[in-house]
PDB file of N, CA and C in Angstrom:
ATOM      1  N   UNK A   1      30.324  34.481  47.715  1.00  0.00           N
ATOM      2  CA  UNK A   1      30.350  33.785  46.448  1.00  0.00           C
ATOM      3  C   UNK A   1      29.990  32.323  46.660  1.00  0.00           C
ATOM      4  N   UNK A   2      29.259  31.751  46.055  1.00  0.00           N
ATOM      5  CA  UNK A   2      28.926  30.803  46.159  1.00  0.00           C
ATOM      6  C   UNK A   2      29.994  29.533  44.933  1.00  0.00           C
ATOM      7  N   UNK A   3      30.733  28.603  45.990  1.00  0.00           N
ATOM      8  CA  UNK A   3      31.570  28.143  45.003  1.00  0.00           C
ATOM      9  C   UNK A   3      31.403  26.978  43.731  1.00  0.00           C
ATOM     10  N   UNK A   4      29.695  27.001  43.917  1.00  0.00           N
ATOM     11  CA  UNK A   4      29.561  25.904  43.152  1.00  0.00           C
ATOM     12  C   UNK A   4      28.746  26.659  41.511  1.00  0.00           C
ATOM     13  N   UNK A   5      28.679  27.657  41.683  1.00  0.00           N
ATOM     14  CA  UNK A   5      28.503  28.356  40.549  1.00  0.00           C
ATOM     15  C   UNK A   5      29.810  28.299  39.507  1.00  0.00           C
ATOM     16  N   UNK A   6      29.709  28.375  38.239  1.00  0.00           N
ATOM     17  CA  UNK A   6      30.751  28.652  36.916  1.00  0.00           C
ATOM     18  C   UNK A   6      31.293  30.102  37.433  1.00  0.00           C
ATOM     19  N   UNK A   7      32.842  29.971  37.365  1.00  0.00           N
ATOM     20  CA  UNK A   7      33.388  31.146  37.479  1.00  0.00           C
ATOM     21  C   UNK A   7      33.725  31.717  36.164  1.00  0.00           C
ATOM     22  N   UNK A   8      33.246  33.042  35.678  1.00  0.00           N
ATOM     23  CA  UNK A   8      33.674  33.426  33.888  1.00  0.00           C
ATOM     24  C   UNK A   8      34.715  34.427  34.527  1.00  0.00           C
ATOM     25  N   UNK A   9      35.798  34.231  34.165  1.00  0.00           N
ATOM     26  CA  UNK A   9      36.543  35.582  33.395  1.00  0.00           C
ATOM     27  C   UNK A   9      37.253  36.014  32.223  1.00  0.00           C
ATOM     28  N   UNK A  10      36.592  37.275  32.274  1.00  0.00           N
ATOM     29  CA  UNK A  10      36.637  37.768  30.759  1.00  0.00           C
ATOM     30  C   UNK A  10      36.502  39.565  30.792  1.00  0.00           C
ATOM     31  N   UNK A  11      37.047  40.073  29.691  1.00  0.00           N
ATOM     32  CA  UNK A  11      36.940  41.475  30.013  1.00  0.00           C
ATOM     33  C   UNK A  11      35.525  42.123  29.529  1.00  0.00           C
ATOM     34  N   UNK A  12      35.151  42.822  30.342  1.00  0.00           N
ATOM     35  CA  UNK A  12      33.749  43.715  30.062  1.00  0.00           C
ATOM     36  C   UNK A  12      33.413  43.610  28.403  1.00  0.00           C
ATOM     37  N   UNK A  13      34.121  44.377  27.716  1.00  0.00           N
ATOM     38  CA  UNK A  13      33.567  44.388  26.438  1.00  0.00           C
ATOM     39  C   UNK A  13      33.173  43.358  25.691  1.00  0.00           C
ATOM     40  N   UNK A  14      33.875  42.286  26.498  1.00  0.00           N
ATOM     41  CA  UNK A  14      33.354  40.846  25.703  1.00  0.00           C
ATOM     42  C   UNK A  14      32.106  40.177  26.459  1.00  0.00           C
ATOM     43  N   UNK A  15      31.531  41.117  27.248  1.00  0.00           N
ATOM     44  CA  UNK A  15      30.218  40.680  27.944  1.00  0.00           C
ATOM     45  C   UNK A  15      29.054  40.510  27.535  1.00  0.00           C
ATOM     46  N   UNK A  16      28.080  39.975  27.357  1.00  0.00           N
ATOM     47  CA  UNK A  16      26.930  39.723  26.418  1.00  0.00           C
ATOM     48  C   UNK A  16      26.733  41.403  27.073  1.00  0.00           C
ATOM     49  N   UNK A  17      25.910  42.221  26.360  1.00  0.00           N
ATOM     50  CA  UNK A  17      25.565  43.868  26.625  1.00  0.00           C
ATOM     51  C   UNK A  17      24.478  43.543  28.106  1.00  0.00           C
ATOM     52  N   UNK A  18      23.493  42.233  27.877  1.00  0.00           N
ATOM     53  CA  UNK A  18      22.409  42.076  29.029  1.00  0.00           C
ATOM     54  C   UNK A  18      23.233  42.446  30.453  1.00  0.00           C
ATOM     55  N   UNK A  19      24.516  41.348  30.869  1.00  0.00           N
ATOM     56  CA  UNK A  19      25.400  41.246  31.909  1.00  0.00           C
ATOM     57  C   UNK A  19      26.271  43.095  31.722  1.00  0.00           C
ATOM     58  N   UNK A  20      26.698  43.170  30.760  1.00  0.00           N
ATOM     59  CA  UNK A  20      27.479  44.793  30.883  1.00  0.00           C
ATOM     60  C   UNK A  20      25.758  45.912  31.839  1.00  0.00           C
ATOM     61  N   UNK A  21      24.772  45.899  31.171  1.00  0.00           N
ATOM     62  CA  UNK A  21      23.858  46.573  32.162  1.00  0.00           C
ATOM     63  C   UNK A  21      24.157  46.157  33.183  1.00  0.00           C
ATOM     64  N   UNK A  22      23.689  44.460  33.722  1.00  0.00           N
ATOM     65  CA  UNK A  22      23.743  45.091  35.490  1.00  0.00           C
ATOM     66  C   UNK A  22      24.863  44.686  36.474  1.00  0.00           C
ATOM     67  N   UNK A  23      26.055  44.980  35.690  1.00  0.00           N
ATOM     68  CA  UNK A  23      26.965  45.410  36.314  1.00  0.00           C
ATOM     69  C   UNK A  23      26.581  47.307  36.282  1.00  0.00           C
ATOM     70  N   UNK A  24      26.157  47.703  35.661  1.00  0.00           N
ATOM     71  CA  UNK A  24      26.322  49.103  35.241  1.00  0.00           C
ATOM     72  C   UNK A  24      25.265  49.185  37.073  1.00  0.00           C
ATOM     73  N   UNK A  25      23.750  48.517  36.804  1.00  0.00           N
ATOM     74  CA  UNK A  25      23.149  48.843  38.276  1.00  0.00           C
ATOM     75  C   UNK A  25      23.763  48.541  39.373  1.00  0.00           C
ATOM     76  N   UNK A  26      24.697  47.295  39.095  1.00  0.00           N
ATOM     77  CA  UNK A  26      25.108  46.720  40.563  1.00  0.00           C
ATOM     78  C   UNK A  26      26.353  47.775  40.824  1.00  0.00           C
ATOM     79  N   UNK A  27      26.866  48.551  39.833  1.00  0.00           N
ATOM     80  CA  UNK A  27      27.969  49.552  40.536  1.00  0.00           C
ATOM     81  C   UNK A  27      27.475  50.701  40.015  1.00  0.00           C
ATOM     82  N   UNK A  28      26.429  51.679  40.151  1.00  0.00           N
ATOM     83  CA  UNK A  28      26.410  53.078  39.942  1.00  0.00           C
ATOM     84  C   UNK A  28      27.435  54.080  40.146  1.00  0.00           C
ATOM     85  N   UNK A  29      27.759  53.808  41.243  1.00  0.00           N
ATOM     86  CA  UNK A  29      29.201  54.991  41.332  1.00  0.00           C
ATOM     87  C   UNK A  29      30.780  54.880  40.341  1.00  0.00           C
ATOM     88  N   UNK A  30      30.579  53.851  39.754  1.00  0.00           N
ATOM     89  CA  UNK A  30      31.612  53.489  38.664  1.00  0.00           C
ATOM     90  C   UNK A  30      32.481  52.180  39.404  1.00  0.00           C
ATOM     91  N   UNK A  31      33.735  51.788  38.753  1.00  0.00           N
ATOM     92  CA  UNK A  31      33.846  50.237  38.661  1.00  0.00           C
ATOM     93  C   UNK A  31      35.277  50.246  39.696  1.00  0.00           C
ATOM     94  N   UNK A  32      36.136  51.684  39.457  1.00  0.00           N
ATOM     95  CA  UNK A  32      37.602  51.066  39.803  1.00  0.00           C
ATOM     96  C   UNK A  32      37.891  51.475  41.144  1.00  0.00           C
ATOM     97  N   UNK A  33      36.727  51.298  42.014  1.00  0.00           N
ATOM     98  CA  UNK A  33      36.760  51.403  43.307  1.00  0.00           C
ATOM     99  C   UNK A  33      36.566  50.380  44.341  1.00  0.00           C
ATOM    100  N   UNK A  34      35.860  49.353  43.451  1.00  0.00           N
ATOM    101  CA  UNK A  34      35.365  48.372  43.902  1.00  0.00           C
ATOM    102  C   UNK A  34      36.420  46.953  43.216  1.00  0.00           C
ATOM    103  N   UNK A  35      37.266  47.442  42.739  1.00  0.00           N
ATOM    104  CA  UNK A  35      38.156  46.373  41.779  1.00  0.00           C
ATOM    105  C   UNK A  35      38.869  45.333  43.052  1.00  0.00           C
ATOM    106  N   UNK A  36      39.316  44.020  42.507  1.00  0.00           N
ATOM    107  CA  UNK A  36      39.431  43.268  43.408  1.00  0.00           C
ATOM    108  C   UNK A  36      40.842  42.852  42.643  1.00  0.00           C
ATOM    109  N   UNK A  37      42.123  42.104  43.781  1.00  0.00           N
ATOM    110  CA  UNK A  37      43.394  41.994  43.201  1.00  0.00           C
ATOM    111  C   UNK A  37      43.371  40.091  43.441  1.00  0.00           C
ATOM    112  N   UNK A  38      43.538  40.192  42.251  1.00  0.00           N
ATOM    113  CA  UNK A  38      43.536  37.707  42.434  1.00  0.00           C
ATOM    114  C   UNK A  38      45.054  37.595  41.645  1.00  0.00           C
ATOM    115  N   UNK A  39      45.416  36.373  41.874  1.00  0.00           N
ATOM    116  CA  UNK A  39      46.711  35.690  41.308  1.00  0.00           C
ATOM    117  C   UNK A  39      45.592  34.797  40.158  1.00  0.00           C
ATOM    118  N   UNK A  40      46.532  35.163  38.750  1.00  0.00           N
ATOM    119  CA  UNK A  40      45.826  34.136  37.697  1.00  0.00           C
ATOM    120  C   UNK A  40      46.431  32.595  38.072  1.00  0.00           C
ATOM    121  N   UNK A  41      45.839  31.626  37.083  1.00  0.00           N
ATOM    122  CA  UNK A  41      46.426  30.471  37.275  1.00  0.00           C
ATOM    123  C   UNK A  41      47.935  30.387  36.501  1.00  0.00           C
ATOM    124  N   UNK A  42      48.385  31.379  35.851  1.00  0.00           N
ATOM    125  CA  UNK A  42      49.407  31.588  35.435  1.00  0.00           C
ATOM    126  C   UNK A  42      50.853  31.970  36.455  1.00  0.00           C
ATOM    127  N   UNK A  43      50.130  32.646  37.854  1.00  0.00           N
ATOM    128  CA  UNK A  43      50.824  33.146  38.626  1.00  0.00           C
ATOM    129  C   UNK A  43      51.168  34.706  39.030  1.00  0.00           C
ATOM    130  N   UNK A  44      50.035  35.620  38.083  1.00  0.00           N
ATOM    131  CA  UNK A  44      49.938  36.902  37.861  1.00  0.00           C
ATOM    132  C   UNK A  44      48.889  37.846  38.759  1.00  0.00           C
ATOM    133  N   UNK A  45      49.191  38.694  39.109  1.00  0.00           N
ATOM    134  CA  UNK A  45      48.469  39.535  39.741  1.00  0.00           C
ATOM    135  C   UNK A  45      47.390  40.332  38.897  1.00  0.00           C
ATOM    136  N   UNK A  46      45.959  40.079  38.802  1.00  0.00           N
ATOM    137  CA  UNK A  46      45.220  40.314  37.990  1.00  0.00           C
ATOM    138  C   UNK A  46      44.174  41.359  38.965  1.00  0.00           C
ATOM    139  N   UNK A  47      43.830  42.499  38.125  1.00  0.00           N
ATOM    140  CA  UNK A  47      42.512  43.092  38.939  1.00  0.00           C
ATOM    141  C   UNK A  47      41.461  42.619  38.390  1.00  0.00           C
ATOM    142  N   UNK A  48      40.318  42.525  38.908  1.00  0.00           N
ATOM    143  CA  UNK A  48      38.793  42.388  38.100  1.00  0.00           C
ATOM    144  C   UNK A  48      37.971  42.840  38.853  1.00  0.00           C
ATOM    145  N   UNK A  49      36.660  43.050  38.583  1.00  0.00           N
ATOM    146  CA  UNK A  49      35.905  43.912  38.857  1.00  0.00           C
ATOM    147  C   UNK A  49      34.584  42.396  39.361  1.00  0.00           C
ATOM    148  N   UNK A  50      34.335  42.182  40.683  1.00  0.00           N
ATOM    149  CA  UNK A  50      33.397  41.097  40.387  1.00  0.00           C
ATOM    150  C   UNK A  50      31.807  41.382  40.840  1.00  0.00           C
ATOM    151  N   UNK A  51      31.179  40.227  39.803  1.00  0.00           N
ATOM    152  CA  UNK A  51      29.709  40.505  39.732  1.00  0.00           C
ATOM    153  C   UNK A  51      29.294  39.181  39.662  1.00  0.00           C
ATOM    154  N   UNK A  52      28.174  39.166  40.604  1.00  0.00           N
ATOM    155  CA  UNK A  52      27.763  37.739  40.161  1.00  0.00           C
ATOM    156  C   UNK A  52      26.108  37.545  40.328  1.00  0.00           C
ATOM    157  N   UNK A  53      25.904  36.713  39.427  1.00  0.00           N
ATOM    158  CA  UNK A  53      24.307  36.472  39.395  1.00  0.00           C
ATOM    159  C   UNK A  53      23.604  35.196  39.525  1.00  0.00           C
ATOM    160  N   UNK A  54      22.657  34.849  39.318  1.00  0.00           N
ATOM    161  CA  UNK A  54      22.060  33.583  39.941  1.00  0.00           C
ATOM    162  C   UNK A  54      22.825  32.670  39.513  1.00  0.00           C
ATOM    163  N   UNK A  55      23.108  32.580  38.077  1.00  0.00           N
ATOM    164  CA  UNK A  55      23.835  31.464  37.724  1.00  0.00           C
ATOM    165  C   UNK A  55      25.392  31.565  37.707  1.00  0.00           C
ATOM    166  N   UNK A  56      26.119  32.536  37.808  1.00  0.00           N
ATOM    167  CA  UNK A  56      27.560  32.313  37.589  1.00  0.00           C
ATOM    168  C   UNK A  56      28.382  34.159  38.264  1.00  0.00           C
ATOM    169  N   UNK A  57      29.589  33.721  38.467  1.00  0.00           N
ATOM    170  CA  UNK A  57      30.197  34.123  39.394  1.00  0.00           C
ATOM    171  C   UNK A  57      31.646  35.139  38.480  1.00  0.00           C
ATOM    172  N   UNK A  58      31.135  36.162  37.731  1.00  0.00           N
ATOM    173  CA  UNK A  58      31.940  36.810  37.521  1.00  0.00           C
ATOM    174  C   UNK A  58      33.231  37.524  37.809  1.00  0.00           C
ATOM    175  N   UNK A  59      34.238  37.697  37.278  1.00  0.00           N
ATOM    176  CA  UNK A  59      35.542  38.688  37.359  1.00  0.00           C
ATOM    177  C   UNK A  59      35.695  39.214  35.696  1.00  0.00           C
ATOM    178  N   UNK A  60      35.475  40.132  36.127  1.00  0.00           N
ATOM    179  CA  UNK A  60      35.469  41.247  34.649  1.00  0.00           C
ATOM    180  C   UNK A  60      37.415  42.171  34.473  1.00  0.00           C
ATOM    181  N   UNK A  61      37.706  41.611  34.563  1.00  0.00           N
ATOM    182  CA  UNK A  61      39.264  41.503  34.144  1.00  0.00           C
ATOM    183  C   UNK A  61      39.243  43.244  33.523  1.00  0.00           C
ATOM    184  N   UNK A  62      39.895  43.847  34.390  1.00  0.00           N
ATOM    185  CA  UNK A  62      40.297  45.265  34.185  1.00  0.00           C
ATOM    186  C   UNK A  62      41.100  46.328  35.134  1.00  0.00           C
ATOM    187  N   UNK A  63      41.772  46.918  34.590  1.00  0.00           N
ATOM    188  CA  UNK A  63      42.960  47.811  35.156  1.00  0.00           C
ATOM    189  C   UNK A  63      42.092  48.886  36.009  1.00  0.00           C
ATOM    190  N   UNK A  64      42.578  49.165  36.884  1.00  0.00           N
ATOM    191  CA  UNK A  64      42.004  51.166  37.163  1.00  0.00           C
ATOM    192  C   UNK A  64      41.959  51.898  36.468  1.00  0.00           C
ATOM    193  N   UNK A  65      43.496  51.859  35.401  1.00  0.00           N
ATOM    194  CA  UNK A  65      42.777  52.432  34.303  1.00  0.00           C
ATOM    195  C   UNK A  65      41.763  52.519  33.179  1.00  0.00           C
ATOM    196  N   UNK A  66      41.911  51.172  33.100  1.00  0.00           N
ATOM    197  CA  UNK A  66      40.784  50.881  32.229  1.00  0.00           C
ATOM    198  C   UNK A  66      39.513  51.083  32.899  1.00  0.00           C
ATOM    199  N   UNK A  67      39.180  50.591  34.266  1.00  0.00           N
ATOM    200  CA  UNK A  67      37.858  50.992  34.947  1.00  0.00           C
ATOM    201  C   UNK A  67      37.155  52.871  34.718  1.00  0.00           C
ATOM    202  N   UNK A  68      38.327  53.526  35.115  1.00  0.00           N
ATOM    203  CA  UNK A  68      38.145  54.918  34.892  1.00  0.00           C
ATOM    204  C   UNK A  68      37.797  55.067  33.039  1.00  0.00           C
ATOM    205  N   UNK A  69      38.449  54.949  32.642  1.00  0.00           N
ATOM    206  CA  UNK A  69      38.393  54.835  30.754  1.00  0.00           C
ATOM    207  C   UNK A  69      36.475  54.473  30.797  1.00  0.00           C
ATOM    208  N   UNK A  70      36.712  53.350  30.784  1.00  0.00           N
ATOM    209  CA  UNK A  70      35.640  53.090  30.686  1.00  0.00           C
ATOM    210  C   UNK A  70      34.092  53.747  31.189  1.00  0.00           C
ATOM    211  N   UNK A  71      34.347  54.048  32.088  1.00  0.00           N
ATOM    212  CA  UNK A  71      33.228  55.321  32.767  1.00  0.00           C
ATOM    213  C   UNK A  71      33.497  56.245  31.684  1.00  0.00           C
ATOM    214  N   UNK A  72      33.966  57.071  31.852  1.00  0.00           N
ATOM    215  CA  UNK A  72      34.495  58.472  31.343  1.00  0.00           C
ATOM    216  C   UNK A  72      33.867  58.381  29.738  1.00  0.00           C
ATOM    217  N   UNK A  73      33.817  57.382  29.308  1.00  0.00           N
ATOM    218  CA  UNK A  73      33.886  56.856  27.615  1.00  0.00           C
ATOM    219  C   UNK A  73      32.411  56.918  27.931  1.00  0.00           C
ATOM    220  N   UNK A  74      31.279  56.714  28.448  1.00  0.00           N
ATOM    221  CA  UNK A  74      30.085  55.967  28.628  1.00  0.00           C
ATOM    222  C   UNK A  74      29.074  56.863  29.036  1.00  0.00           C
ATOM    223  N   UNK A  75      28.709  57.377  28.004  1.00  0.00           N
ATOM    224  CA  UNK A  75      27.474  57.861  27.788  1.00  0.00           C
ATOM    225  C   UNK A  75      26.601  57.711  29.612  1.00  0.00           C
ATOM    226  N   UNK A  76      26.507  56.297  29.728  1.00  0.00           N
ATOM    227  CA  UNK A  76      25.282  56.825  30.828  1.00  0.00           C
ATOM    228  C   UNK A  76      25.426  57.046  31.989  1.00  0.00           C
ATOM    229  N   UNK A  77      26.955  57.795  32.324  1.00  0.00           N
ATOM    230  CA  UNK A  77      27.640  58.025  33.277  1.00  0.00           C
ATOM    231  C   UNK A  77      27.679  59.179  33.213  1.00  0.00           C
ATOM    232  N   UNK A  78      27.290  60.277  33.910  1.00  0.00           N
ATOM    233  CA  UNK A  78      27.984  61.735  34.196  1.00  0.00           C
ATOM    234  C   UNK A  78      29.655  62.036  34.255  1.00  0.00           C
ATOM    235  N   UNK A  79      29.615  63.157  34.227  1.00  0.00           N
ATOM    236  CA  UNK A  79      30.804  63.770  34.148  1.00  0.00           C
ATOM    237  C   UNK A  79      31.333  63.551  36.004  1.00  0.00           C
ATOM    238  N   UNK A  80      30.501  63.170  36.417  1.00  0.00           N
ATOM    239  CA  UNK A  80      31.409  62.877  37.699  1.00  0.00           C
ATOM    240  C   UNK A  80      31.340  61.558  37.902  1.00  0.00           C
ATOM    241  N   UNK A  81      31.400  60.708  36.912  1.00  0.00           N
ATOM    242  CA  UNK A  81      31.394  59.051  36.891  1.00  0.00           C
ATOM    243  C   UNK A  81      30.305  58.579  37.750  1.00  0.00           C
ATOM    244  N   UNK A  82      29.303  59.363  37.973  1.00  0.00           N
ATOM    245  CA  UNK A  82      28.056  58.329  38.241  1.00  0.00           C
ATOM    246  C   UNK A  82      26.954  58.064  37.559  1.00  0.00           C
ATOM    247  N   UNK A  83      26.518  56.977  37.458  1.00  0.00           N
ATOM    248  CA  UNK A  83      25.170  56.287  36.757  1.00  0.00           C
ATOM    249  C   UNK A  83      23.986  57.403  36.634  1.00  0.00           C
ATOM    250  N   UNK A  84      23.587  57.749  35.497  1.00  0.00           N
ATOM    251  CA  UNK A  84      22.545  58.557  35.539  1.00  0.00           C
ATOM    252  C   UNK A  84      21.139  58.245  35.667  1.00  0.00           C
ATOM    253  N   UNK A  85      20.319  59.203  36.854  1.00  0.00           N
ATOM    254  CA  UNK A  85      18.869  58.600  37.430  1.00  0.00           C
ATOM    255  C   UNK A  85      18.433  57.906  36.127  1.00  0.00           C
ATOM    256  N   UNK A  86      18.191  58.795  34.864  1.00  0.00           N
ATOM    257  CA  UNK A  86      16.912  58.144  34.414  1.00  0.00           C
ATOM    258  C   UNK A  86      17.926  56.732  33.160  1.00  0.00           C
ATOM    259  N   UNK A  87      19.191  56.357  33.215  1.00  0.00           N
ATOM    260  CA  UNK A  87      19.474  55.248  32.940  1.00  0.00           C
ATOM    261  C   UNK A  87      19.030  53.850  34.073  1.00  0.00           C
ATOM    262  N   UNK A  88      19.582  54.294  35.369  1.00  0.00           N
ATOM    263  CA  UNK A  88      19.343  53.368  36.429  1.00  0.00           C
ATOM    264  C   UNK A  88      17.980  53.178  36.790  1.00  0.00           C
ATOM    265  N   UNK A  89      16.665  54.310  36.522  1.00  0.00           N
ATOM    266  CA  UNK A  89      15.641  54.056  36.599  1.00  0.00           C
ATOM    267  C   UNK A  89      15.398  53.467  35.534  1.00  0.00           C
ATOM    268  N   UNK A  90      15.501  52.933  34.008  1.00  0.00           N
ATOM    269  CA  UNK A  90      15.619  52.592  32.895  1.00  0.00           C
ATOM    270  C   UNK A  90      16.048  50.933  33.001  1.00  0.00           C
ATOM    271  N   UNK A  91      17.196  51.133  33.964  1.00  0.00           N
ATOM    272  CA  UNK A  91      17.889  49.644  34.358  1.00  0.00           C
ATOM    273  C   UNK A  91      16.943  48.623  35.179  1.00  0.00           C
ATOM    274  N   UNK A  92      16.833  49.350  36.298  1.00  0.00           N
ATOM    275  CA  UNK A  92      16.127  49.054  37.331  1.00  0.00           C
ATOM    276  C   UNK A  92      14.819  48.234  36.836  1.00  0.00           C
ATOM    277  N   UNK A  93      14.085  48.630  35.732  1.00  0.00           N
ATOM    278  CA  UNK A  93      12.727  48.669  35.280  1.00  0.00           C
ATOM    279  C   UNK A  93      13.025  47.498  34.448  1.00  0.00           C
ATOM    280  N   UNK A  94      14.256  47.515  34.161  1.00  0.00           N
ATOM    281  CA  UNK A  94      14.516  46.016  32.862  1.00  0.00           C
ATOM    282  C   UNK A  94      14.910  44.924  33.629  1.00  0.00           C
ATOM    283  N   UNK A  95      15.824  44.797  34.834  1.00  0.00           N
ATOM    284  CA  UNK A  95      16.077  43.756  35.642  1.00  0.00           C
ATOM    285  C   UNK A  95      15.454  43.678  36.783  1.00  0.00           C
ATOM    286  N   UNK A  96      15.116  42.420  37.014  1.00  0.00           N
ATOM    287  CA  UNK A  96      14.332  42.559  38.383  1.00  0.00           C
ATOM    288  C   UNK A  96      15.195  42.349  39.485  1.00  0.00           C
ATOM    289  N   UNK A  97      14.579  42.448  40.673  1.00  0.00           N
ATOM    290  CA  UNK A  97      15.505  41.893  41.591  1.00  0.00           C
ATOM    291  C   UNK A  97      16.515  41.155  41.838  1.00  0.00           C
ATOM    292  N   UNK A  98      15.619  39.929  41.360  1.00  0.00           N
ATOM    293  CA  UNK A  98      16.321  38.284  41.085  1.00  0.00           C
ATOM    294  C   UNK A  98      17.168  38.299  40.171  1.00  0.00           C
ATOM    295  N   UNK A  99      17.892  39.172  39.303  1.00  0.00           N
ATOM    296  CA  UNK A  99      18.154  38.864  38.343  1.00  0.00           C
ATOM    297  C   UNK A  99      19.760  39.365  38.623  1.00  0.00           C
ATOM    298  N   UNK A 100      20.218  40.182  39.804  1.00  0.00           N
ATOM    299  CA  UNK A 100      21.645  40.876  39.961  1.00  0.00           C
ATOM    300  C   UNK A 100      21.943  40.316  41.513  1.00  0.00           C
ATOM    301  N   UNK A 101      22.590  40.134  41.901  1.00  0.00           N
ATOM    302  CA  UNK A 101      22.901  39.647  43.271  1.00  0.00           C
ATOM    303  C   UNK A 101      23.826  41.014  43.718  1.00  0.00           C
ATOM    304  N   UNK A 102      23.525  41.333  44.834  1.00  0.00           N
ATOM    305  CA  UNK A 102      24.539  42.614  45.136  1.00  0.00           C
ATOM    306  C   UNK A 102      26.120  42.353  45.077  1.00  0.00           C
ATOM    307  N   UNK A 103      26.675  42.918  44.073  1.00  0.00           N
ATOM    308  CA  UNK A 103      27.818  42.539  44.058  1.00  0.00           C
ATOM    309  C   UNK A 103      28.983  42.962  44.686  1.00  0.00           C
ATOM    310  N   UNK A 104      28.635  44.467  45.646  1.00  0.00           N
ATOM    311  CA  UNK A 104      29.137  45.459  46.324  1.00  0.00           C
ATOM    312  C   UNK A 104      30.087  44.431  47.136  1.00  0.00           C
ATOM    313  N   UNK A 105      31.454  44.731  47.356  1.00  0.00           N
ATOM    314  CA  UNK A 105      32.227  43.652  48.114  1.00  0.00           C
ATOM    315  C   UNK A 105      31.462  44.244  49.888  1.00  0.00           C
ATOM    316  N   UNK A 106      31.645  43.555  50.547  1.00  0.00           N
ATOM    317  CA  UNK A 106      31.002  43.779  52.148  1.00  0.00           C
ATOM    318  C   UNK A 106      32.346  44.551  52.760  1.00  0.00           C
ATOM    319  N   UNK A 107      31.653  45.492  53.698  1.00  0.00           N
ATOM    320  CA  UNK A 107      31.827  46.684  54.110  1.00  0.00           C
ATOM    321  C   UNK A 107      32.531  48.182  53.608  1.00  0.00           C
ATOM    322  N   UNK A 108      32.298  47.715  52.212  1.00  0.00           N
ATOM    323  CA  UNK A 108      31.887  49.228  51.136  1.00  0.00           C
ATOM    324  C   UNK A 108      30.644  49.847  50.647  1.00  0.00           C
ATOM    325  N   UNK A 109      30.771  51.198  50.586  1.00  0.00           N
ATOM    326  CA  UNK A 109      29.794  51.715  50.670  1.00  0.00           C
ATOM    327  C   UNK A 109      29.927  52.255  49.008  1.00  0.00           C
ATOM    328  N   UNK A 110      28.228  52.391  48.071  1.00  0.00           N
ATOM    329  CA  UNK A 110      28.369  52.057  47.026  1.00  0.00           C
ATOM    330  C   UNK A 110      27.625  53.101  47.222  1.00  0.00           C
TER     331      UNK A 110
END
């Protein structure tokens, strides 16, 4: 993470839809596997899901449950919570490279 980027957190649904896609590419296999555990500035144990892109440094504020919910609810996810080819080929074709930074935390396999 780069610390001089804007950190947003906020929950998925309140994501402009552009950023909800490529989180959708940057996690194909679904979200609540990759969830990350932070202390808020309140003093709370918060999960979020993080993504970050050229300009700013996401935490998408969500439960396991809600991560699972959310797949399960979503059309361009299969019944076994993964990203479907011809959405991610669909994705793929709308964002370029430059445009998602791998958000996969390091030494998980996605």
């Amino acid at each position: 993470m780069n610390v001089n980027k804007p950190r947003v957190v906020k929950d998925f649904e309140k994501l402009d839809v552009k950023i909800q896609e490529q989180v959708k590419l940057a996690y194909p296999d679904g979200f609540y596997q990759n969830l990350i555990t932070y202390t808020d500035k309140e003093g709370r144990k918060v999960s979020a899901l993080p993504f970050e892109t050229e300009e700013k440094y996401y935490l998408i504020r969500m439960s396991k449950q809600t991560a699972i919910l959310l797949i399960e609810e979503d059309d361009d996810y299969d019944d076994d919570g993964l990203l479907k080819e011809d959405i991610k080929l669909d994705l793929t074709d709308k964002y370029s490279e430059n445009d998602v930074i791998d958000s996969t935390p390091e030494g998980l396999d996605s």
